[in-house]
Protein backbone atom coordinates (compact mmCIF):
# COMPACT_ATOMS: atom_id res chain seq x y z
CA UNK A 1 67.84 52.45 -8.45
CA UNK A 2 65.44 49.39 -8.12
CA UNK A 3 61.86 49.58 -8.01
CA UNK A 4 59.51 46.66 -6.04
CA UNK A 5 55.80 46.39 -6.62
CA UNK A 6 55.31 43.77 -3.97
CA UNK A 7 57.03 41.69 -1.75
CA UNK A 8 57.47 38.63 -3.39
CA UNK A 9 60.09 40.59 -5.59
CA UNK A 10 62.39 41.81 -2.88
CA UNK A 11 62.23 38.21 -1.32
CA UNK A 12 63.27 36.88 -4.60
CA UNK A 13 66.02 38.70 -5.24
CA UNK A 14 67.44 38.62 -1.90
CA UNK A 15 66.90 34.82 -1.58
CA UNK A 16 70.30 32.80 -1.34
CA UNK A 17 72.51 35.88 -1.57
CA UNK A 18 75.52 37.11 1.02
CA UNK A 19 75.73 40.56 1.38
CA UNK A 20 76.78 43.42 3.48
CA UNK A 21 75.32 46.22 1.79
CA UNK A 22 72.69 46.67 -0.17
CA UNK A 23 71.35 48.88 -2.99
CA UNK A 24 69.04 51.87 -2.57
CA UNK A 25 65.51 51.01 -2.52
CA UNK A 26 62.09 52.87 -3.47
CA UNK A 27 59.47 50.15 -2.17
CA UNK A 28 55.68 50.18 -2.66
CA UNK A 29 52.68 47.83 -1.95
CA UNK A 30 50.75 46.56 -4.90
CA UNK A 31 47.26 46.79 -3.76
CA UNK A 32 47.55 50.66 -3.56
CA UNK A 33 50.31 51.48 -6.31
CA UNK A 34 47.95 50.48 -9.47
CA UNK A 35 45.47 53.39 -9.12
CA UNK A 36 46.08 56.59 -10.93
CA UNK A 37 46.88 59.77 -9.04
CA UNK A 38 46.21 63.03 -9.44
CA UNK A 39 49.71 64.22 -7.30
CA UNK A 40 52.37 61.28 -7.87
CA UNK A 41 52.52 57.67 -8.53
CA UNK A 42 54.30 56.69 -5.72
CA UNK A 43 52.57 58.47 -2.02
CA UNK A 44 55.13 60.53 -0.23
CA UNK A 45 54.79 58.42 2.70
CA UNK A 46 56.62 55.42 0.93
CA UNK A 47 59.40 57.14 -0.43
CA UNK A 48 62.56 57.36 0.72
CA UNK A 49 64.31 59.38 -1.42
CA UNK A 50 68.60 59.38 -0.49
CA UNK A 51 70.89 62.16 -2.09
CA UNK A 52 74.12 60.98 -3.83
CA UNK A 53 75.68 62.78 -0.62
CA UNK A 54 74.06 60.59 2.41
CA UNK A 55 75.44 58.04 3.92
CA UNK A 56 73.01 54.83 5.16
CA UNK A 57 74.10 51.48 6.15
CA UNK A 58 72.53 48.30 5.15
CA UNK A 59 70.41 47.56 8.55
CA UNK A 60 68.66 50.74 8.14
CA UNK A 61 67.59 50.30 4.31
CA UNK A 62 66.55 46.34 5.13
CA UNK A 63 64.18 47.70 7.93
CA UNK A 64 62.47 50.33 5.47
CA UNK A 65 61.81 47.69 3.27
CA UNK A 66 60.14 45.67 5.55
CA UNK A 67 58.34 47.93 7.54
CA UNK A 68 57.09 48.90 4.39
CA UNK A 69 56.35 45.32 2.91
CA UNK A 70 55.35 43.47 6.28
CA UNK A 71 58.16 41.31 4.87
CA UNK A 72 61.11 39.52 7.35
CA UNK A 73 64.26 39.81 5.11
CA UNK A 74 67.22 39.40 6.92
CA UNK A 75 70.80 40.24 5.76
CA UNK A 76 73.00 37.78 5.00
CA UNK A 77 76.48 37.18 6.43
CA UNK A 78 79.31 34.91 4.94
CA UNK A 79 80.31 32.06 7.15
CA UNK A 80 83.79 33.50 7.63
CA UNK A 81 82.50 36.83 8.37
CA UNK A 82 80.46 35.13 11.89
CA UNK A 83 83.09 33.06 12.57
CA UNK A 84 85.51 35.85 12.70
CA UNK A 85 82.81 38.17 15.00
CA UNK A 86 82.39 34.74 17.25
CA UNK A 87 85.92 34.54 18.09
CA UNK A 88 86.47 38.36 18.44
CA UNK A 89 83.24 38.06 21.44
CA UNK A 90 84.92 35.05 23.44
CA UNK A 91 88.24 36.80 22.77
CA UNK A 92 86.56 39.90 24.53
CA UNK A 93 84.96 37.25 27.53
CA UNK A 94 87.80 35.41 28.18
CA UNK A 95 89.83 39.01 28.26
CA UNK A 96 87.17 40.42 30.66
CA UNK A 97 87.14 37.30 33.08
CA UNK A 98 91.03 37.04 33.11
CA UNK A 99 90.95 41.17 33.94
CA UNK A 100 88.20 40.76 36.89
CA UNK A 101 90.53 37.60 38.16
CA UNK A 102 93.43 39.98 38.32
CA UNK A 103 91.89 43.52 39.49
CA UNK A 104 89.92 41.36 42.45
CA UNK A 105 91.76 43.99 44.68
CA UNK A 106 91.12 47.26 43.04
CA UNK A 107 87.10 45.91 42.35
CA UNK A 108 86.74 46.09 45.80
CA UNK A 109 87.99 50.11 45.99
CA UNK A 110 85.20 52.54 46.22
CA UNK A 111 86.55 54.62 43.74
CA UNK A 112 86.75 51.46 41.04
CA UNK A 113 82.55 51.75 41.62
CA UNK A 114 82.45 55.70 41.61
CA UNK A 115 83.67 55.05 38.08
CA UNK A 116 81.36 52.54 37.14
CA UNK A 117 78.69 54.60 38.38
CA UNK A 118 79.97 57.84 36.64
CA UNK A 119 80.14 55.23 33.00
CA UNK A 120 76.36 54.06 34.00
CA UNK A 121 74.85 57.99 34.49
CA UNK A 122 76.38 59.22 31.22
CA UNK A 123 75.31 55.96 29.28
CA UNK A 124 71.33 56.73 30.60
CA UNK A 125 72.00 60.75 30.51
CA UNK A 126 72.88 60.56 26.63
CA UNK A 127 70.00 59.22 24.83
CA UNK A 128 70.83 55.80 24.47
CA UNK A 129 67.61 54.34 24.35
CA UNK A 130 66.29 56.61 22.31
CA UNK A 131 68.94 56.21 19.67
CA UNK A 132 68.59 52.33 19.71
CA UNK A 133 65.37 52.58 19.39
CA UNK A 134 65.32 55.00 16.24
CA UNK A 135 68.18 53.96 15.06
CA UNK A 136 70.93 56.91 15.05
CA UNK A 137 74.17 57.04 13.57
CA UNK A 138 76.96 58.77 15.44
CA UNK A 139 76.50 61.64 13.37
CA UNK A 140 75.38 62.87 9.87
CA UNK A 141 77.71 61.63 7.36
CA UNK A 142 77.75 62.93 3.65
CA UNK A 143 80.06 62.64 1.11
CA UNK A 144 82.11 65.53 -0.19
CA UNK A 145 82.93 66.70 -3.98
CA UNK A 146 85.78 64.18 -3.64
CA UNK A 147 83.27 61.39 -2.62
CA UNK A 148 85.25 60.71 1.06
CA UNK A 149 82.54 60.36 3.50
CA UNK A 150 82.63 63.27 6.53
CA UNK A 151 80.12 64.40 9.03
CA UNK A 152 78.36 67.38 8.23
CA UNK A 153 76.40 67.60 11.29
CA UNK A 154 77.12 66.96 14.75
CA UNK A 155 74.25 68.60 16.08
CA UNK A 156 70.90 67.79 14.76
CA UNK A 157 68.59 70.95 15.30
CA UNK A 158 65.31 70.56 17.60
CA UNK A 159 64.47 69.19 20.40
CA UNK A 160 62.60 66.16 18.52
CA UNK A 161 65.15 64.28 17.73
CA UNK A 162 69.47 63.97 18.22
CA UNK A 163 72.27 61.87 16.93
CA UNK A 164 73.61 59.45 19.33
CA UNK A 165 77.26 60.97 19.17
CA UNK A 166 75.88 64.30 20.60
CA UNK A 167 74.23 62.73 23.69
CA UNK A 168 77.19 61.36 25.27
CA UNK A 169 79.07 64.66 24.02
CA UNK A 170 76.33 66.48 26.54
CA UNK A 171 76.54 63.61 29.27
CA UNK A 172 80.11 63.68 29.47
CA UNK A 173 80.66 67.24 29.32
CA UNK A 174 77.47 67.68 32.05
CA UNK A 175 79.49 64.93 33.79
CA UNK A 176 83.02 66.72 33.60
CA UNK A 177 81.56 69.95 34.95
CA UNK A 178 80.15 68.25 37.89
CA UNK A 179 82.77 66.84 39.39
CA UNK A 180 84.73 70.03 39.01
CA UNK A 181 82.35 71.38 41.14
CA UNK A 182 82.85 68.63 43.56
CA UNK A 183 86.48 69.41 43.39
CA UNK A 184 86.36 72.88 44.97
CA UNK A 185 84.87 71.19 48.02
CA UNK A 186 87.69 69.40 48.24
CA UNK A 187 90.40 71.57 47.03
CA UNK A 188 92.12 71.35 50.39
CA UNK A 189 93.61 67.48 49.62
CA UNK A 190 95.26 68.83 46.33
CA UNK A 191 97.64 70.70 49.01
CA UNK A 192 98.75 71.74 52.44
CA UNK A 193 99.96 75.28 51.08
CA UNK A 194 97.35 77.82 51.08
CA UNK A 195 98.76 79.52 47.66
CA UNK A 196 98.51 76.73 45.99
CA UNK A 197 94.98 76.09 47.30
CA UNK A 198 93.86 79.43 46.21
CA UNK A 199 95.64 78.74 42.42
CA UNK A 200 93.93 75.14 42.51
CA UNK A 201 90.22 77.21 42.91
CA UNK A 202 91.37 80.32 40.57
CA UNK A 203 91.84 77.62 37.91
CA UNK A 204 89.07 75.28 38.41
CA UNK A 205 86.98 78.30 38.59
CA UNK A 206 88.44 78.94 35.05
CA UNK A 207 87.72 75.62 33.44
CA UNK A 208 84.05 75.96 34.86
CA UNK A 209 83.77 79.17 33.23
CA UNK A 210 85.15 77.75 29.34
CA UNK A 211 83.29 74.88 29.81
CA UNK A 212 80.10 75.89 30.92
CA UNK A 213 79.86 78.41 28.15
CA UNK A 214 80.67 75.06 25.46
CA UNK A 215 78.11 73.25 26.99
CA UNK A 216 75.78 76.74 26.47
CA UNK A 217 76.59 76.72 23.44
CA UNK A 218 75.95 72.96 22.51
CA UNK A 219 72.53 73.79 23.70
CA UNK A 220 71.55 76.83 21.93
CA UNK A 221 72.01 74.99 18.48
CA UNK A 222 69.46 72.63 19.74
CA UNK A 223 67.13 75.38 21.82
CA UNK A 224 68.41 78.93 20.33
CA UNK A 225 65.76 80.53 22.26
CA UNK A 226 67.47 79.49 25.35
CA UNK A 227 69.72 82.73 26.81
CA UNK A 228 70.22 82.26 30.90
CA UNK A 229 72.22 85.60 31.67
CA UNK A 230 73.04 87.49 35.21
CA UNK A 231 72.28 90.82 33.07
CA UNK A 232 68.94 91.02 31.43
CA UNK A 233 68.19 92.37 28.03
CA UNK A 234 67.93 96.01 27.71
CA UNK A 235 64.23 95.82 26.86
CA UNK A 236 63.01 94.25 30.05
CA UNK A 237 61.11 96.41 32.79
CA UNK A 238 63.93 97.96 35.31
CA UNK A 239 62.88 100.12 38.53
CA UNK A 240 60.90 99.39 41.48
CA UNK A 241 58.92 96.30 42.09
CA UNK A 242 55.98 98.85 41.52
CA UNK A 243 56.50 98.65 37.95
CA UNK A 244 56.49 94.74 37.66
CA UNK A 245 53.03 93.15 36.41
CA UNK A 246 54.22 89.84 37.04
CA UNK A 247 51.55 86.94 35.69
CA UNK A 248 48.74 88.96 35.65
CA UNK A 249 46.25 89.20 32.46
């Protein structure tokens, strides 16, 4: 564990150094660590205190120390390791030109652009900007009693705040279940037969059912309150409309 009293130390020590990770950090301003308190010597609001289980990769411990500093340290990459992630970006342009070159024909079917359309509305449906912007992992990763590193949560409870694996797990399951719906409109091009038409619904009608109650269930770890049923709870008002109150104070 290292301890910084001002910013001149962290600058120091990270000056001239290559690194991809770096060492857990408890950082604190000078002009308001020398006075005696009463609680602790360190506020709460500058602490960042990591378990030997949590997981937290470089970019995210740089950024506390400098939002918490006013300082601009930047990690340092070895010259091999940005020459290797420059050729792996023109290796992905020069793939993705040579692709559009050869799919000109299928770029100009409508249902190449449904797709793209479908990949746009579950990239702005699942929280993406909201997960750059604060930073998410995928998920919560800890490490076990054998020190491997798993995720422990896939979910993160409230409505505040969510991983950035869970919102395209929502988005694409949301998506999913729409164009199933979609698909008993047009159950009639799956076949001429009218059996098989009728087992084509029965079963799409089926997957609806499983996958609506997943998705349910996805959302009650986030909202447990939330319980949408055709068949209300047994202590709710039943009988005529006499006996409903309605708003009313």
């Amino acid at each position: 564990m290292l301890y910084f009293s001002q910013a001149a130390d962290v600058q120091e020590i990270f000056k001239g150094h290559a690194f991809n990770t770096v060492p857990y950090l408890t950082v604190s301003a000078m002009d308001m660590k020398r006075a005696p308190r009463l609680d602790s010597f360190y506020p709460e609001e500058d602490k960042w205190l990591i378990s030997g289980q949590e997981v937290y990769d470089a970019r995210m411990q740089i950024t506390f120390v400098n939002n918490h500093l006013s300082t601009d340290v930047q990690i340092k990459f070895t010259f091999t390791t940005i020459v290797i992630n420059n050729i792996i970006v023109m290796i992905i342009l020069t793939a993705f030109a040579t692709l559009v070159k050869q799919m000109y024909n299928i770029l100009l079917n409508q249902y190449t652009w449904m797709f793209v359309g479908l990949v746009v509305y579950v990239i702005c449906t699942a929280g993406t900007v909201f997960s750059i912007l604060n930073g998410m992992p995928i998920f919560r990763f800890e490490r076990n009693e054998f020190g491997a590193v798993v995720i422990t949560e896939y979910f993160q409870r409230g409505q505040r705040g969510q991983w950035a694996g869970e919102g395209y797990i929502m988005s694409v399951m949301g998506t999913i279940i729409g164009l199933l719906f979609l698909s008993l409109n047009n159950v009639e091009k799956f076949s001429d037969n009218k059996y098989q038409q009728r087992m084509y619904v029965y079963i799409l009608i089926f997957v609806l059912f499983v996958l609506q109650q997943i998705y349910l269930a996805c959302y009650r770890i986030k909202s447990p309150w939330y319980n949408p049923s055709f068949a209300p709870p047994d202590y709710y008002t039943t009988g005529s409309l006499m006996k409903d109150q309605g708003n009313n104070i």
